[in-house]
N, C-alpha and C. Protein backbone atom coordinates (compact mmCIF):
# COMPACT_ATOMS: atom_id res chain seq x y z
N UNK A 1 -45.03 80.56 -56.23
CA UNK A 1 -45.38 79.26 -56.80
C UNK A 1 -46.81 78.94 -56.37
N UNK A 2 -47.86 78.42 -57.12
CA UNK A 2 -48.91 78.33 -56.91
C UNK A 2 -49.12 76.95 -56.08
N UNK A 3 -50.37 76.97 -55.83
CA UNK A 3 -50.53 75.43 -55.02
C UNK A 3 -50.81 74.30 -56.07
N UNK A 4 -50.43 74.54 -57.31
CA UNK A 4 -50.61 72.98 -58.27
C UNK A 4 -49.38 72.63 -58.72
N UNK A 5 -48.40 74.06 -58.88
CA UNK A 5 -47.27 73.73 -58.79
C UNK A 5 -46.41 72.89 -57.77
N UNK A 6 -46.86 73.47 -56.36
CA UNK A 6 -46.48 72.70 -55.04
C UNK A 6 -46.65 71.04 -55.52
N UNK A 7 -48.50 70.54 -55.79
CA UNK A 7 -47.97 69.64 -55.75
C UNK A 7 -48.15 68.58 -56.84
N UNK A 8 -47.67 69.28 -58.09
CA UNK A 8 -46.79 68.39 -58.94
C UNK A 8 -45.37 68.61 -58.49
N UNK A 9 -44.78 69.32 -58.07
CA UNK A 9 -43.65 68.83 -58.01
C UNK A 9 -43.31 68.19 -56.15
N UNK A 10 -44.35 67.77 -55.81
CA UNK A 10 -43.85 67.02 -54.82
C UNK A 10 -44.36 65.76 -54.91
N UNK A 11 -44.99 65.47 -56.31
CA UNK A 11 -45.82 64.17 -56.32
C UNK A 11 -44.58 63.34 -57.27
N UNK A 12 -43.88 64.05 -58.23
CA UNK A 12 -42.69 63.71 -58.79
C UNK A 12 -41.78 63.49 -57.75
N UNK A 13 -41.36 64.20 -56.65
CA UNK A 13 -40.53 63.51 -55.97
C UNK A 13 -40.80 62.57 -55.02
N UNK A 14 -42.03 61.80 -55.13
CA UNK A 14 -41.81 60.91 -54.53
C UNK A 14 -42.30 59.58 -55.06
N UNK A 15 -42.23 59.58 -56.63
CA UNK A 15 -42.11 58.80 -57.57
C UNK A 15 -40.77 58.51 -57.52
N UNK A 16 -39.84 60.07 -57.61
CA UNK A 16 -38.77 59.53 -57.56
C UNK A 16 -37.90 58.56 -56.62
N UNK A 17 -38.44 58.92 -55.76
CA UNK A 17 -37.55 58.38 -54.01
C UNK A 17 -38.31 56.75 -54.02
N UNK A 18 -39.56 56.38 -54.74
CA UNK A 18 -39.99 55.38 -54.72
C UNK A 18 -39.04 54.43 -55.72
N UNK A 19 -39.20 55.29 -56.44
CA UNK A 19 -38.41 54.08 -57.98
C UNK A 19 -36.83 53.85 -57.12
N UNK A 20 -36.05 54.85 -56.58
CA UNK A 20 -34.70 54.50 -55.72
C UNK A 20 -34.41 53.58 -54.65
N UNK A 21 -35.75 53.70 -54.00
CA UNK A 21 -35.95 52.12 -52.71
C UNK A 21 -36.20 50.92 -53.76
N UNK A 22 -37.54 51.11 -55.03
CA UNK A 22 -37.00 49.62 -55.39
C UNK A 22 -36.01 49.06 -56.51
N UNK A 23 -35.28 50.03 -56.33
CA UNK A 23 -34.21 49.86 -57.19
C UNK A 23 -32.75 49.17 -56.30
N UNK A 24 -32.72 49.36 -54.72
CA UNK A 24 -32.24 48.79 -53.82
C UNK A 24 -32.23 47.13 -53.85
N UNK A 25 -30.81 46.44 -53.90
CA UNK A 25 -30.80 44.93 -53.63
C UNK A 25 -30.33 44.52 -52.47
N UNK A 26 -30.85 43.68 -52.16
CA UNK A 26 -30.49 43.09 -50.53
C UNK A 26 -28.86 42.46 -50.34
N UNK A 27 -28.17 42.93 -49.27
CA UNK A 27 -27.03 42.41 -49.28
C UNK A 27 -26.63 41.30 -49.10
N UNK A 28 -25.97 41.05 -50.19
CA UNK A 28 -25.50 39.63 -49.78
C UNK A 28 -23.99 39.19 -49.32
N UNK A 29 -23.94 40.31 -48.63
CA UNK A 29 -22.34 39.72 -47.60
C UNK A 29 -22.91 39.64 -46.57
N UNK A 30 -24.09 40.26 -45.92
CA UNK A 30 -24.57 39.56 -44.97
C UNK A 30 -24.93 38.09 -44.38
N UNK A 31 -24.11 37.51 -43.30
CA UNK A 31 -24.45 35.94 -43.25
C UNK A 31 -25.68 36.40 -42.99
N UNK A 32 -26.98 34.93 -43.26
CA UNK A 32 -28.00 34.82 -43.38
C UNK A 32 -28.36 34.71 -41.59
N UNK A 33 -29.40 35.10 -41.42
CA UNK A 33 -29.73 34.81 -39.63
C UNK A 33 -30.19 33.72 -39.50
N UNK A 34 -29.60 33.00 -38.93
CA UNK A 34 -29.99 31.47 -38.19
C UNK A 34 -30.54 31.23 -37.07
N UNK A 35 -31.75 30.50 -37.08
CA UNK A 35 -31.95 29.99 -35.73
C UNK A 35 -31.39 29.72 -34.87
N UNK A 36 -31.42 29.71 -33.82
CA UNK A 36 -31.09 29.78 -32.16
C UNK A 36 -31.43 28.18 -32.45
N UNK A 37 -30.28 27.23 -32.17
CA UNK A 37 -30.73 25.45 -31.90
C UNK A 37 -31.28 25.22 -30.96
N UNK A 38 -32.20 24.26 -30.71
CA UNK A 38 -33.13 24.04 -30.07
C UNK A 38 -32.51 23.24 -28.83
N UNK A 39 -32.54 23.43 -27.70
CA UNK A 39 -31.68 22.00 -26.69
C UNK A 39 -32.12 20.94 -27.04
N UNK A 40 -31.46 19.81 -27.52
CA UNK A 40 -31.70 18.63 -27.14
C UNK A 40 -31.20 17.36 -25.87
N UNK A 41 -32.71 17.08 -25.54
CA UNK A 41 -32.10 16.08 -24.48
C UNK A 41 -31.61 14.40 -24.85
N UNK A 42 -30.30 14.57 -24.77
CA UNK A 42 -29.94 13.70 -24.71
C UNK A 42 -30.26 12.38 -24.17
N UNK A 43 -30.26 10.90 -24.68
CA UNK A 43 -30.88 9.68 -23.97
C UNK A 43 -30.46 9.43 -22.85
N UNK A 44 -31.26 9.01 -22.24
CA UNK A 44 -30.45 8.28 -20.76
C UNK A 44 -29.68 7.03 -21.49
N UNK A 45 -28.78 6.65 -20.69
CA UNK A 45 -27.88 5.84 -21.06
C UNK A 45 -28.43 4.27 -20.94
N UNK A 46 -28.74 3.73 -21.71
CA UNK A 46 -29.54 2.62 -21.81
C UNK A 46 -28.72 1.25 -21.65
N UNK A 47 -27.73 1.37 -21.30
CA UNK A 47 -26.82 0.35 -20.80
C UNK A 47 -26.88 -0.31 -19.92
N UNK A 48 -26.23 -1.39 -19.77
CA UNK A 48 -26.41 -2.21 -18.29
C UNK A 48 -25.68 -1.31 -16.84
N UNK A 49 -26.05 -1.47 -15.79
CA UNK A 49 -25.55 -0.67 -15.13
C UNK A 49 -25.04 -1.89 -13.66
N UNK A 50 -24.05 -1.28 -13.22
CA UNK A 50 -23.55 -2.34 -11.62
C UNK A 50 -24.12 -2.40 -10.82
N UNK A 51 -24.83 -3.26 -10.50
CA UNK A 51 -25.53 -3.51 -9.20
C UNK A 51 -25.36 -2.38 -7.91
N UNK A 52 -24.00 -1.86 -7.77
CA UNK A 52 -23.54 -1.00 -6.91
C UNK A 52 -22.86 0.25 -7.45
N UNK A 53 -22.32 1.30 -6.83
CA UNK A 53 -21.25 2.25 -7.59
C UNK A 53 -20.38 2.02 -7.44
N UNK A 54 -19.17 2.34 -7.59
CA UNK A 54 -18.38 2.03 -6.91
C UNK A 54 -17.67 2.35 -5.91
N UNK A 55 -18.04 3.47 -5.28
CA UNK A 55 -17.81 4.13 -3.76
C UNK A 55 -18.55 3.27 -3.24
N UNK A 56 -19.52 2.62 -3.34
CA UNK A 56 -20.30 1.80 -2.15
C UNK A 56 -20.05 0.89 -2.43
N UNK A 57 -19.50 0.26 -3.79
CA UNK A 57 -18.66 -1.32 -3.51
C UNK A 57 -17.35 -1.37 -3.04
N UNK A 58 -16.76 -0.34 -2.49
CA UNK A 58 -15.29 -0.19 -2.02
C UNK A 58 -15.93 0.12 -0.58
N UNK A 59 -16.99 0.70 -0.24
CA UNK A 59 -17.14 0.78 0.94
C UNK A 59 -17.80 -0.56 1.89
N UNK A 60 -18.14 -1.31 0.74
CA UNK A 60 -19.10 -2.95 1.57
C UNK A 60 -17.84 -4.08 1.69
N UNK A 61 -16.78 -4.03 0.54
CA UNK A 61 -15.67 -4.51 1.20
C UNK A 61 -14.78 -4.42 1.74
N UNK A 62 -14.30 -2.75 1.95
CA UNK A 62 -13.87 -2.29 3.12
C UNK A 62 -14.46 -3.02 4.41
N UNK A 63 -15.78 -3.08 4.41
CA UNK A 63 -16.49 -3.44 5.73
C UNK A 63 -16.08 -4.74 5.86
N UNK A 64 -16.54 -5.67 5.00
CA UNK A 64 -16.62 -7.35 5.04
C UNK A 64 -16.19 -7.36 3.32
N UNK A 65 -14.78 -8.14 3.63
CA UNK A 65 -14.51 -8.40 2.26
C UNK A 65 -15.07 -9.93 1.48
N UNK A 66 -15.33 -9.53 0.31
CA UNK A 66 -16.06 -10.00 -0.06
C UNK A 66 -17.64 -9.99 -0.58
N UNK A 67 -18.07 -9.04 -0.40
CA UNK A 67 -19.25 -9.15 -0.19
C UNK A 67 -19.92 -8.29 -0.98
N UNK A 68 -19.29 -6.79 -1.87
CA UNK A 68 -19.62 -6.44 -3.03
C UNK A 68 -18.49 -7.24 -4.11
N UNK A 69 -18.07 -7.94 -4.01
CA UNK A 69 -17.95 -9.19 -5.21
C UNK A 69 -18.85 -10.03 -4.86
N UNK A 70 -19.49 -10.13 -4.00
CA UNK A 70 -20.97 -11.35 -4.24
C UNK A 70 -21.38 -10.43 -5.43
N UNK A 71 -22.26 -9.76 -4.62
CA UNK A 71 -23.31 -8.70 -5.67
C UNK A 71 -22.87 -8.25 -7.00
N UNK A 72 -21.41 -8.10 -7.24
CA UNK A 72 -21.32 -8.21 -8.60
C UNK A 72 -21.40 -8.85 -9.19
N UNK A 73 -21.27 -10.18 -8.55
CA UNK A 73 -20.85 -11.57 -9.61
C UNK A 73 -19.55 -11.88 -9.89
N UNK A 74 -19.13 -12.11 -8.78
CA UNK A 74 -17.80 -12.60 -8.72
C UNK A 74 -17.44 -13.67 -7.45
N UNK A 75 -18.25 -14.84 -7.60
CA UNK A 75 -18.07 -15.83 -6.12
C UNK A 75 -16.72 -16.45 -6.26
N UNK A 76 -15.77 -16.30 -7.40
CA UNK A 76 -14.94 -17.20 -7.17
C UNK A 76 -13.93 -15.75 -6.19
N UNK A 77 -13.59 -14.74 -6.94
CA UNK A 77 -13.02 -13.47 -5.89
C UNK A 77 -13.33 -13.07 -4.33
N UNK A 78 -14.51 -13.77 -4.14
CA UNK A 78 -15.63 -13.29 -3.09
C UNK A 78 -14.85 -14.64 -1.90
N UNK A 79 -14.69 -15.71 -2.44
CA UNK A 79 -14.65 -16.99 -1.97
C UNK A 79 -12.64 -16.67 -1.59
N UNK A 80 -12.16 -16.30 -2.36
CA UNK A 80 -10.77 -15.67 -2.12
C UNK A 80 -10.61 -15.01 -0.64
N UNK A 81 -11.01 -13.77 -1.17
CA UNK A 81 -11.29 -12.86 0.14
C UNK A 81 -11.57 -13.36 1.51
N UNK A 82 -12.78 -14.38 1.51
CA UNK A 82 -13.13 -14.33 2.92
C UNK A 82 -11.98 -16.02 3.08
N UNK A 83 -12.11 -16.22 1.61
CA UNK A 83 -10.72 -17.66 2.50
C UNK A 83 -9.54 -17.07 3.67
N UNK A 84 -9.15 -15.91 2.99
CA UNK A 84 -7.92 -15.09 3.56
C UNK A 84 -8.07 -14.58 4.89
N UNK A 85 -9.37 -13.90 4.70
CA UNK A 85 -10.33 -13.42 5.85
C UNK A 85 -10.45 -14.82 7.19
N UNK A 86 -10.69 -15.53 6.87
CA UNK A 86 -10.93 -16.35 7.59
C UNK A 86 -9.41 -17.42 8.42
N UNK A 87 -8.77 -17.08 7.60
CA UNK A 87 -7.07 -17.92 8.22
C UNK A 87 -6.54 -17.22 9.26
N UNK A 88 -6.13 -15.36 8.32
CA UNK A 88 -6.61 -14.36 8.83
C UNK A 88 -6.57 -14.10 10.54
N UNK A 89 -8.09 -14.09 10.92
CA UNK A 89 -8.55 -14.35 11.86
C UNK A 89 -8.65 -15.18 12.73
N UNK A 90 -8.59 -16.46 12.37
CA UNK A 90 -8.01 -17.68 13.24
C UNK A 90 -6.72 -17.65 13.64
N UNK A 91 -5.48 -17.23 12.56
CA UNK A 91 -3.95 -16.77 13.30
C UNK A 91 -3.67 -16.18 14.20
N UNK A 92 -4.46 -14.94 13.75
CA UNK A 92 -4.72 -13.82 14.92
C UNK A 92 -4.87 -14.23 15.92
N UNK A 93 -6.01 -14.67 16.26
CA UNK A 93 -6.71 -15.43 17.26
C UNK A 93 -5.74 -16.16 18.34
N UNK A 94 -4.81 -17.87 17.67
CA UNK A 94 -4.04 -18.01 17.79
C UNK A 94 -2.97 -17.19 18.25
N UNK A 95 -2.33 -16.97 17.73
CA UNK A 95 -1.00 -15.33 17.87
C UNK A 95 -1.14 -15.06 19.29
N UNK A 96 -2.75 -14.36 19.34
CA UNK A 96 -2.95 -13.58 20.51
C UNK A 96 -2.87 -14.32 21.78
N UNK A 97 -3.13 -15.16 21.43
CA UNK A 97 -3.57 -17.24 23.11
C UNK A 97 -2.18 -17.01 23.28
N UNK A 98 -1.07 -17.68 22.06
CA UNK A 98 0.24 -17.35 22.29
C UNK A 98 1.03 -16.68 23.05
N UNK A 99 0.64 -15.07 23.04
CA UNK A 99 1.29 -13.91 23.18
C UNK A 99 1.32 -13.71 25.11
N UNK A 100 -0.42 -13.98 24.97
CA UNK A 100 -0.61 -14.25 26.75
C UNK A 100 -0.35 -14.99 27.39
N UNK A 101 -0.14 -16.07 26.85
CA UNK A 101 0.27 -17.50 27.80
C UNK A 101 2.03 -17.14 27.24
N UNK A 102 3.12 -16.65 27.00
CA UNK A 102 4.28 -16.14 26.94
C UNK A 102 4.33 -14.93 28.19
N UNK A 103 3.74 -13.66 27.94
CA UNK A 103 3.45 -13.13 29.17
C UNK A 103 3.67 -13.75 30.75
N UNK A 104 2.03 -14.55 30.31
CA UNK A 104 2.09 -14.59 31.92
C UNK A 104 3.17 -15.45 32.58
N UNK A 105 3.60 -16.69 31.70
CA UNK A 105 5.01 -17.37 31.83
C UNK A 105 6.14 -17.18 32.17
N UNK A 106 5.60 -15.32 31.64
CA UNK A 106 7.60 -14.73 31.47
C UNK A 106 8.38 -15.08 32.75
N UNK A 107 7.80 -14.96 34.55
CA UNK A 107 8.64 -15.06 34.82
C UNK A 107 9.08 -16.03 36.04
N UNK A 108 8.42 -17.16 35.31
CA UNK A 108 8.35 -18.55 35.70
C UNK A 108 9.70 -19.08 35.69
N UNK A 109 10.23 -20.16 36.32
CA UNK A 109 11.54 -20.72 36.62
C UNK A 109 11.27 -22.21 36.70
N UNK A 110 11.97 -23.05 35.54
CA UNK A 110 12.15 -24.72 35.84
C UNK A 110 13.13 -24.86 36.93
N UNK A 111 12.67 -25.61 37.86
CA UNK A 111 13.64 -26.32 39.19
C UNK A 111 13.93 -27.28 38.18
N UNK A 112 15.36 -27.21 38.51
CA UNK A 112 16.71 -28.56 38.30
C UNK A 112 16.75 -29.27 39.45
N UNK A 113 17.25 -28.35 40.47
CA UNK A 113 17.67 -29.65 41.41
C UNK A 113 17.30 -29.35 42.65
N UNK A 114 17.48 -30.49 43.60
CA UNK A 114 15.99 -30.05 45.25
C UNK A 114 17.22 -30.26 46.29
N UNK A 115 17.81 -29.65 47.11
CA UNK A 115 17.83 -29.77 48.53
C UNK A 115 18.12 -31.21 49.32
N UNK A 116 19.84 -32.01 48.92
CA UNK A 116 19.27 -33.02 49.60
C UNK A 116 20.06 -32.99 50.77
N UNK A 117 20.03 -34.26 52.06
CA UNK A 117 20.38 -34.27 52.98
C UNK A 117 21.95 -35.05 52.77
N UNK A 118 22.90 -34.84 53.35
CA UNK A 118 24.56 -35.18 52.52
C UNK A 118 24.32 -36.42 53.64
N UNK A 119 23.65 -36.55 54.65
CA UNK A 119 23.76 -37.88 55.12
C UNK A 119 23.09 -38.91 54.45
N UNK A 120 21.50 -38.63 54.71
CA UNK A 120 20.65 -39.72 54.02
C UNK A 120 20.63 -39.57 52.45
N UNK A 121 20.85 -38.77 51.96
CA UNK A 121 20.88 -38.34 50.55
C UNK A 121 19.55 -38.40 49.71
N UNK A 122 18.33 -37.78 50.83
CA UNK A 122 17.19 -37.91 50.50
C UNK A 122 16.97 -35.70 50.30
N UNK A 123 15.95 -35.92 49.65
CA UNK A 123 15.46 -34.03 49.04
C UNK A 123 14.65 -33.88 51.09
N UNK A 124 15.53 -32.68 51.14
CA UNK A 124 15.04 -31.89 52.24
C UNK A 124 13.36 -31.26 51.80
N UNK A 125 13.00 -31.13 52.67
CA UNK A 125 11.60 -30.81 52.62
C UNK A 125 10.76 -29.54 53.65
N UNK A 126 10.06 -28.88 53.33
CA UNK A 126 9.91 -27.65 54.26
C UNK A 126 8.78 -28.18 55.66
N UNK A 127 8.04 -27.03 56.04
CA UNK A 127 7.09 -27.58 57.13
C UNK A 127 5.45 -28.12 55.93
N UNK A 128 5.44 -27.94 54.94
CA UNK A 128 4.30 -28.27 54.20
C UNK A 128 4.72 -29.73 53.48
N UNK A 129 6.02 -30.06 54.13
CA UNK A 129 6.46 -32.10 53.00
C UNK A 129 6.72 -31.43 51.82
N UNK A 130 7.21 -29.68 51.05
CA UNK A 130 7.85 -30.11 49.79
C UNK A 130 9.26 -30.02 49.61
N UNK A 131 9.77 -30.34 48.61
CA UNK A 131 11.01 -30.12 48.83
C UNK A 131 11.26 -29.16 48.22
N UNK A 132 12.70 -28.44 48.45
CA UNK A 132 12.95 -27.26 48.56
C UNK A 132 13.80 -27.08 47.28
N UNK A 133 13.73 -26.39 46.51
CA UNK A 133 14.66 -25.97 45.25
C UNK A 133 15.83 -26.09 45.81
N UNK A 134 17.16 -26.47 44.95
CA UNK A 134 18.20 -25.88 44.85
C UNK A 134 18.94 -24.96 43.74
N UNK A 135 18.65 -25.77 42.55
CA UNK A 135 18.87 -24.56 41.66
C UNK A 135 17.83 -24.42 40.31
N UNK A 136 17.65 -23.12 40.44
CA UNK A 136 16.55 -22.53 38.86
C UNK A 136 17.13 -22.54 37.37
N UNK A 137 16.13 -23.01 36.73
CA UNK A 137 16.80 -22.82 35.47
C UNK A 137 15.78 -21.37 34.54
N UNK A 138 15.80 -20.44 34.16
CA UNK A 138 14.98 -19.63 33.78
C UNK A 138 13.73 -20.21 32.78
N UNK A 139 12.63 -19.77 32.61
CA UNK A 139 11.78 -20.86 31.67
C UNK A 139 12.23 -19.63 29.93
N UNK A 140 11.76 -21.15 29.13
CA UNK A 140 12.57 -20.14 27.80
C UNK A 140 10.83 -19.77 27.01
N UNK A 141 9.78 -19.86 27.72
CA UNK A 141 8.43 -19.24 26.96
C UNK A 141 9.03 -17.85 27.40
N UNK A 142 9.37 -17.36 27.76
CA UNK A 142 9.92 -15.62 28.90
C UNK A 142 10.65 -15.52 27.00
N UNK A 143 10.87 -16.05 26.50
CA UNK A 143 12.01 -15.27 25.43
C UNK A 143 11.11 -14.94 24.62
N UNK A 144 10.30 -15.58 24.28
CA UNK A 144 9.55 -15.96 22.88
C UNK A 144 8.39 -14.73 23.34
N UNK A 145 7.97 -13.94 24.61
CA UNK A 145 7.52 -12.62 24.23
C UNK A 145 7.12 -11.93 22.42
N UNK A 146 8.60 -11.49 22.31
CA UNK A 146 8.73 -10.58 21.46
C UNK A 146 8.49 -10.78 19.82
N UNK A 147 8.54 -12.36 20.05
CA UNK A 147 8.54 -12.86 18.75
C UNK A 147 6.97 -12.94 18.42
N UNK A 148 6.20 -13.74 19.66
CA UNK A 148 5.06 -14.29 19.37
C UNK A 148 4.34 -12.90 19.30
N UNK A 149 4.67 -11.17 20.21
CA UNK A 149 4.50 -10.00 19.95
C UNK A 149 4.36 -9.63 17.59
N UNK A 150 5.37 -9.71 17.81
CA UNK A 150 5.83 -10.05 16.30
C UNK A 150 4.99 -10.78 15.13
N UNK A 151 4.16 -12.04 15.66
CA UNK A 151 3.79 -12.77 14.77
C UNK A 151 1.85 -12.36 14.81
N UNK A 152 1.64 -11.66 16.47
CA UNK A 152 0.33 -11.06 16.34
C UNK A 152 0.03 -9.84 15.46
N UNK A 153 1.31 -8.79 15.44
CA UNK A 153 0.69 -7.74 14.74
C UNK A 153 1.08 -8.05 13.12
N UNK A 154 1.65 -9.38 12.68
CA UNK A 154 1.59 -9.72 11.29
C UNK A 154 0.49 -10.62 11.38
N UNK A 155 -0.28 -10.98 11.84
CA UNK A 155 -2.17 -10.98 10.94
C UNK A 155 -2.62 -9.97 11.44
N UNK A 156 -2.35 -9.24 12.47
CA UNK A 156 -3.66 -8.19 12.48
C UNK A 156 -3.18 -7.00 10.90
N UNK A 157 -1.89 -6.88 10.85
CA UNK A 157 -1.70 -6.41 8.97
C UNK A 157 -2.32 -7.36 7.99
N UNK A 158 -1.77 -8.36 8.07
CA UNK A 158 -2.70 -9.25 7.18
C UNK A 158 -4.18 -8.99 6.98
N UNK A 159 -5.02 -9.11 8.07
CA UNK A 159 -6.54 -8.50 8.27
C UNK A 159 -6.74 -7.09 7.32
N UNK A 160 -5.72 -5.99 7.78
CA UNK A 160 -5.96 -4.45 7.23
C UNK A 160 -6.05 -4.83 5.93
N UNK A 161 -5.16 -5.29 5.19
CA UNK A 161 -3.92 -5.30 4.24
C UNK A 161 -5.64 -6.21 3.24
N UNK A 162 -5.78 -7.38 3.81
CA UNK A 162 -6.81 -7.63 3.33
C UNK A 162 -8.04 -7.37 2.68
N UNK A 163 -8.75 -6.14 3.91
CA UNK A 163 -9.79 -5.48 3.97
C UNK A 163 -9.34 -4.03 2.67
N UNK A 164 -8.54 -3.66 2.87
CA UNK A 164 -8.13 -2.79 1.89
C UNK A 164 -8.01 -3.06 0.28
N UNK A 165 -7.51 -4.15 0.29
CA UNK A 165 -7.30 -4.53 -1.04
C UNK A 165 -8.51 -5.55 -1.99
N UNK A 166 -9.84 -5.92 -0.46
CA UNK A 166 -10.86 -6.65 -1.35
C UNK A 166 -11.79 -4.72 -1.37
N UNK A 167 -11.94 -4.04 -0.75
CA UNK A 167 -12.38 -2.91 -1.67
C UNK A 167 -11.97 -2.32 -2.88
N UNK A 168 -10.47 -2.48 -2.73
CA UNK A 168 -9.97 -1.75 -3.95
C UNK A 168 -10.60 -2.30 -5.21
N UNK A 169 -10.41 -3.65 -4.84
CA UNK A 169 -10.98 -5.02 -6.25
C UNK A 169 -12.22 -4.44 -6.55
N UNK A 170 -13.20 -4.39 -5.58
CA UNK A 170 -14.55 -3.83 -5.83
C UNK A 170 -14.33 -2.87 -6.41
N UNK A 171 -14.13 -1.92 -6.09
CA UNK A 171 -14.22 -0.48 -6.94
C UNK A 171 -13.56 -0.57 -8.32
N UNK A 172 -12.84 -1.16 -8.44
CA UNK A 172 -12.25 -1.63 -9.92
C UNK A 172 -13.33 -2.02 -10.41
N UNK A 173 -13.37 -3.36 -9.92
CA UNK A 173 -14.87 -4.53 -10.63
C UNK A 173 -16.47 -3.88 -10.79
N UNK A 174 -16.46 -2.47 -10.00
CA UNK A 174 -17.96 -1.98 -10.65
C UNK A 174 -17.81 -1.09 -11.49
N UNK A 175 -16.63 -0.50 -11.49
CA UNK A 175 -16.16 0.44 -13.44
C UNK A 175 -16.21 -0.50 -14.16
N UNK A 176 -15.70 -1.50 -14.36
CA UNK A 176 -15.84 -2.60 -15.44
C UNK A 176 -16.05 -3.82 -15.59
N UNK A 177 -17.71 -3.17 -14.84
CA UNK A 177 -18.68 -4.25 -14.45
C UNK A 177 -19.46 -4.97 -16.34
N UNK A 178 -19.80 -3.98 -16.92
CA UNK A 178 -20.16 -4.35 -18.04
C UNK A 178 -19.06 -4.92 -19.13
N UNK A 179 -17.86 -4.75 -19.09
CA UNK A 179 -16.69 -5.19 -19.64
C UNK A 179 -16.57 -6.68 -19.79
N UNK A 180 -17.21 -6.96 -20.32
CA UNK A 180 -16.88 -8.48 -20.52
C UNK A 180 -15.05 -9.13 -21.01
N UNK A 181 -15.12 -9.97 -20.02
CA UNK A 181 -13.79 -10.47 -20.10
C UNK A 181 -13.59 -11.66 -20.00
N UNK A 182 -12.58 -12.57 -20.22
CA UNK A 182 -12.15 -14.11 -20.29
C UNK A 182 -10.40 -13.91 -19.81
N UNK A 183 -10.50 -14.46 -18.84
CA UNK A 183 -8.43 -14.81 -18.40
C UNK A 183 -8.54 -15.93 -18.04
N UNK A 184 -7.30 -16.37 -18.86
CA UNK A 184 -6.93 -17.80 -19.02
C UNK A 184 -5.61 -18.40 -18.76
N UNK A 185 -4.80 -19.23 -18.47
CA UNK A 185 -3.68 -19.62 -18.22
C UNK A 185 -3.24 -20.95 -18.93
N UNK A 186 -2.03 -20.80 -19.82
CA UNK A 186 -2.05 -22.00 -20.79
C UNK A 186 -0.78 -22.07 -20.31
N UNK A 187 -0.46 -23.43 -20.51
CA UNK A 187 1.00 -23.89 -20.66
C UNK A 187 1.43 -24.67 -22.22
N UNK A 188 2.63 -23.93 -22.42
CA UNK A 188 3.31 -24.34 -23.76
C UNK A 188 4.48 -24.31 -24.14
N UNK A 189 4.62 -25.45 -23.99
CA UNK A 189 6.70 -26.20 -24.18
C UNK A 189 7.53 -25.11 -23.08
N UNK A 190 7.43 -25.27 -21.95
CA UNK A 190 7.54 -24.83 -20.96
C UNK A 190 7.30 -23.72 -20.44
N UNK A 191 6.44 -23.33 -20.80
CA UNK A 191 6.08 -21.95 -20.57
C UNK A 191 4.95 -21.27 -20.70
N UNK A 192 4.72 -20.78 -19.65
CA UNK A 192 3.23 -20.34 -19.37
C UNK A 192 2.47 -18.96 -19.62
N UNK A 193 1.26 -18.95 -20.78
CA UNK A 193 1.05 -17.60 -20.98
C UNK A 193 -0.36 -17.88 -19.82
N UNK A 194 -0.22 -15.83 -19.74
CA UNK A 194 -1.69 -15.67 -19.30
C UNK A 194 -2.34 -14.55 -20.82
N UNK A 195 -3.57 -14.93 -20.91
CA UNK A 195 -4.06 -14.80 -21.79
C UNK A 195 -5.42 -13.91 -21.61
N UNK A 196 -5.84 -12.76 -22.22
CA UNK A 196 -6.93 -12.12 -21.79
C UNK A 196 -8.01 -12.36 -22.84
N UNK A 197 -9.26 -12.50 -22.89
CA UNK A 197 -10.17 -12.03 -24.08
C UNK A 197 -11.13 -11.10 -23.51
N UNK A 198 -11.17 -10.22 -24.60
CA UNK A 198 -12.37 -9.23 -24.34
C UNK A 198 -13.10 -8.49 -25.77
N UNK A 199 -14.40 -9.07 -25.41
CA UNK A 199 -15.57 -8.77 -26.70
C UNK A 199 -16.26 -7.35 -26.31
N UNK A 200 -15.95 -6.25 -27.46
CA UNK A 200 -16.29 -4.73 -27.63
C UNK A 200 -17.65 -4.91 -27.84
């Protein structure tokens, strides 16, 4: 084969192989390629927010109740708390004066009757002029120990019981600090609703 033969017939075949690529159509069961989405950052939350969180408003009235219901805005709850707080602590107080002056009493004895002489029928008397017991009556503060025991460690629960439950309030009251609410108490033909409102 000569060299013009060579290349006509290699210039035809690649007319041919040309006309076969564009004779090729693009598939269309292929899904189309999509962009990769872009991150978006989301807004900060533009809402009102609680003065406190609420781990640290359960932890300020844990401490002193009352006192993350100031800061939320709640003086009439706040005014609750330390009312309680404050009786509270004065009982206690009380209770405890009680408890020691029972103690130290316990084991004290009322004189009934003194020592007298069967002649003159006057109270015998020692070398110091007093007269001398004859018979004891036990004193009855010695009983009341256990009770007035009793009535100290019900405020010092009262106190816990207190302190526990004005945090709990807090930590409630700064989740649904923005929650606007209205409670109300009506009476009607004998009978009393409580009533909530709350605007979304």
């Amino acid at each position: 084969m000569t060299a013009f033969a060579r290349a006509l017939l290699g210039g035809c075949a690649v007319g041919v192989f040309a006309n076969a690529a564009a004779a090729q159509r693009a598939d269309t069961l292929r899904p189309p390629t999509v962009p990769a989405p872009r991150a978006v950052n989301a807004p900060a939350d533009s809402g009102p927010r609680a003065p406190l969180t609420p781990r640290r408003a359960f932890l300020y009235s844990l401490a002193v109740p009352g006192s993350a219901q100031t800061v939320l805005g709640r003086p009439r709850t706040a005014a609750l708390f330390v009312m309680v707080e404050a009786v509270a602590i004065t009982m206690a107080r009380k209770s405890s004066n009680d408890l020691r002056e029972a103690r130290r009493h316990a084991r004290d004895s009322i004189v009934v009757s003194y020592r007298t002489d069967p002649v003159t029928g006057r109270a015998v008397v020692d070398s110091n002029g007093v007269p001398i017991p004859a018979s004891f009556l036990p004193n009855d503060i010695g009983i009341r120990v256990a009770a007035r025991r009793t009535h100290f460690e019900d405020w010092i629960a009262t106190l816990a019981f207190n302190h526990l439950l004005s945090g709990a309030e807090a930590f409630v009251s700064a989740h649904l600090w923005d929650l606007p609410a209205e409670v109300s108490m009506e009476r009607r033909q004998h009978q009393t609703f409580l009533m909530a409102r709350l605007r979304w």
